[in-house]
Protein backbone atom coordinates (compact mmCIF):
# COMPACT_ATOMS: atom_id res chain seq x y z
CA UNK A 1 0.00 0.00 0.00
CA UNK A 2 1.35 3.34 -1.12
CA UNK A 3 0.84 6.57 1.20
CA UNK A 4 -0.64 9.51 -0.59
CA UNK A 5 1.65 12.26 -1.95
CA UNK A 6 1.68 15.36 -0.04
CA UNK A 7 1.79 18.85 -1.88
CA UNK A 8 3.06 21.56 -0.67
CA UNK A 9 1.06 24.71 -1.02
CA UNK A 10 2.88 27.11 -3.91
CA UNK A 11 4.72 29.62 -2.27
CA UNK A 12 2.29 32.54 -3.08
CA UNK A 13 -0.05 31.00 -0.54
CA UNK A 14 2.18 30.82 2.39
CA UNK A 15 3.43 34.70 1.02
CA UNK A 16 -0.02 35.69 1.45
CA UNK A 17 -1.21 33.46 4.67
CA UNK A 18 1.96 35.06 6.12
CA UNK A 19 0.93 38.63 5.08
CA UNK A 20 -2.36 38.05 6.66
CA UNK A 21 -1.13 36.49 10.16
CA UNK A 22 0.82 39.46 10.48
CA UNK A 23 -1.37 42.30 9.15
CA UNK A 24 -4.17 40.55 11.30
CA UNK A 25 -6.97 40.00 8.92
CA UNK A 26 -10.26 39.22 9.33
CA UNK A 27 -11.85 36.47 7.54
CA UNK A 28 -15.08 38.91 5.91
CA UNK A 29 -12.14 41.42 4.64
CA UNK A 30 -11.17 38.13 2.97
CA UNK A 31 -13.47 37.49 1.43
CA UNK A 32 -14.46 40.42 0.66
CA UNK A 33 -11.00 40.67 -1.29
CA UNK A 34 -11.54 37.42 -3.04
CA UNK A 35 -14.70 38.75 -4.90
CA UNK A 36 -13.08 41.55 -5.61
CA UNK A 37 -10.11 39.40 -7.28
CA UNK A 38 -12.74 37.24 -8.92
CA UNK A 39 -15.04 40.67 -10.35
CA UNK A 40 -11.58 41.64 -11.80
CA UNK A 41 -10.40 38.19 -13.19
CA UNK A 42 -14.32 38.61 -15.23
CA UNK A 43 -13.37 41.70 -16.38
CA UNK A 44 -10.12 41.18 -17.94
CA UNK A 45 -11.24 37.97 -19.25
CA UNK A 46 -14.58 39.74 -20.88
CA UNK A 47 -12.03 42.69 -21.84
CA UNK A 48 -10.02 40.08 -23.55
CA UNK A 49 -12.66 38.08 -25.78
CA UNK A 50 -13.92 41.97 -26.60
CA UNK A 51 -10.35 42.94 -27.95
CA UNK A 52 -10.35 39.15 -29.65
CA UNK A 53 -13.65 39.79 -31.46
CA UNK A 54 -12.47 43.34 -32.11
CA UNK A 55 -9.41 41.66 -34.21
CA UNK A 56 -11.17 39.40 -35.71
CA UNK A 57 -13.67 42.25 -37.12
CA UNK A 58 -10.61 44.10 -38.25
CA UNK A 59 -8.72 41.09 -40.27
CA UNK A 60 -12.09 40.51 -42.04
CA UNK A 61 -12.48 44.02 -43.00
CA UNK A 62 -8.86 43.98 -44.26
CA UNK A 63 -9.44 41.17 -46.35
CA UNK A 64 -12.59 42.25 -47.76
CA UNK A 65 -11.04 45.73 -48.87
CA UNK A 66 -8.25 43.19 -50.33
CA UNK A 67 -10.92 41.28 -52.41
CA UNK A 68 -12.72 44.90 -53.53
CA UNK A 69 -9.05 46.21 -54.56
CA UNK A 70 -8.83 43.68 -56.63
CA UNK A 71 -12.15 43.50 -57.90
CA UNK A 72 -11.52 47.10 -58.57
CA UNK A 73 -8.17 46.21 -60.20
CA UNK A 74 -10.04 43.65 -62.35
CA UNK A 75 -12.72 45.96 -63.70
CA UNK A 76 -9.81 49.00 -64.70
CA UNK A 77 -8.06 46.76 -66.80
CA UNK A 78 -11.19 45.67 -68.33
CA UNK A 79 -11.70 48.99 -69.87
């Protein structure tokens, strides 16, 4: 029978535990900081997928103007 592997906690965590043992924290200002952390993860991932979209809008405008250039192209040596 093997004993289960132990991890340790990443060193952030014992940075922050640390941080609050000393500063004396309460556990609702805690929390109240974790949805705070979480309400700002949301918005940079929602900020992110905007500026995505917002790229992908622009690359298919750039190769539609492409396609009309040489549409355009096309047509002037027609004449």
């Amino acid at each position: 029978m093997t004993e289960p592997v132990r991890q340790s906690p990443s060193r952030n965590v014992h940075a922050r535990g640390a941080a609050k043992a000393a500063a004396g924290a309460d556990p609702q200002s805690d929390d109240a900081i974790d949805a705070e952390r979480e309400a700002f993860d949301f918005r940079l991932a929602e900020r992110a997928e905007l500026l995505r979209e917002s790229n992908a809008m622009r690359d298919m405008m750039l190769a539609q103007l492409k396609a009309d250039d040489e549409a355009l192209k096309k047509y002037i040596a027609m004449i």
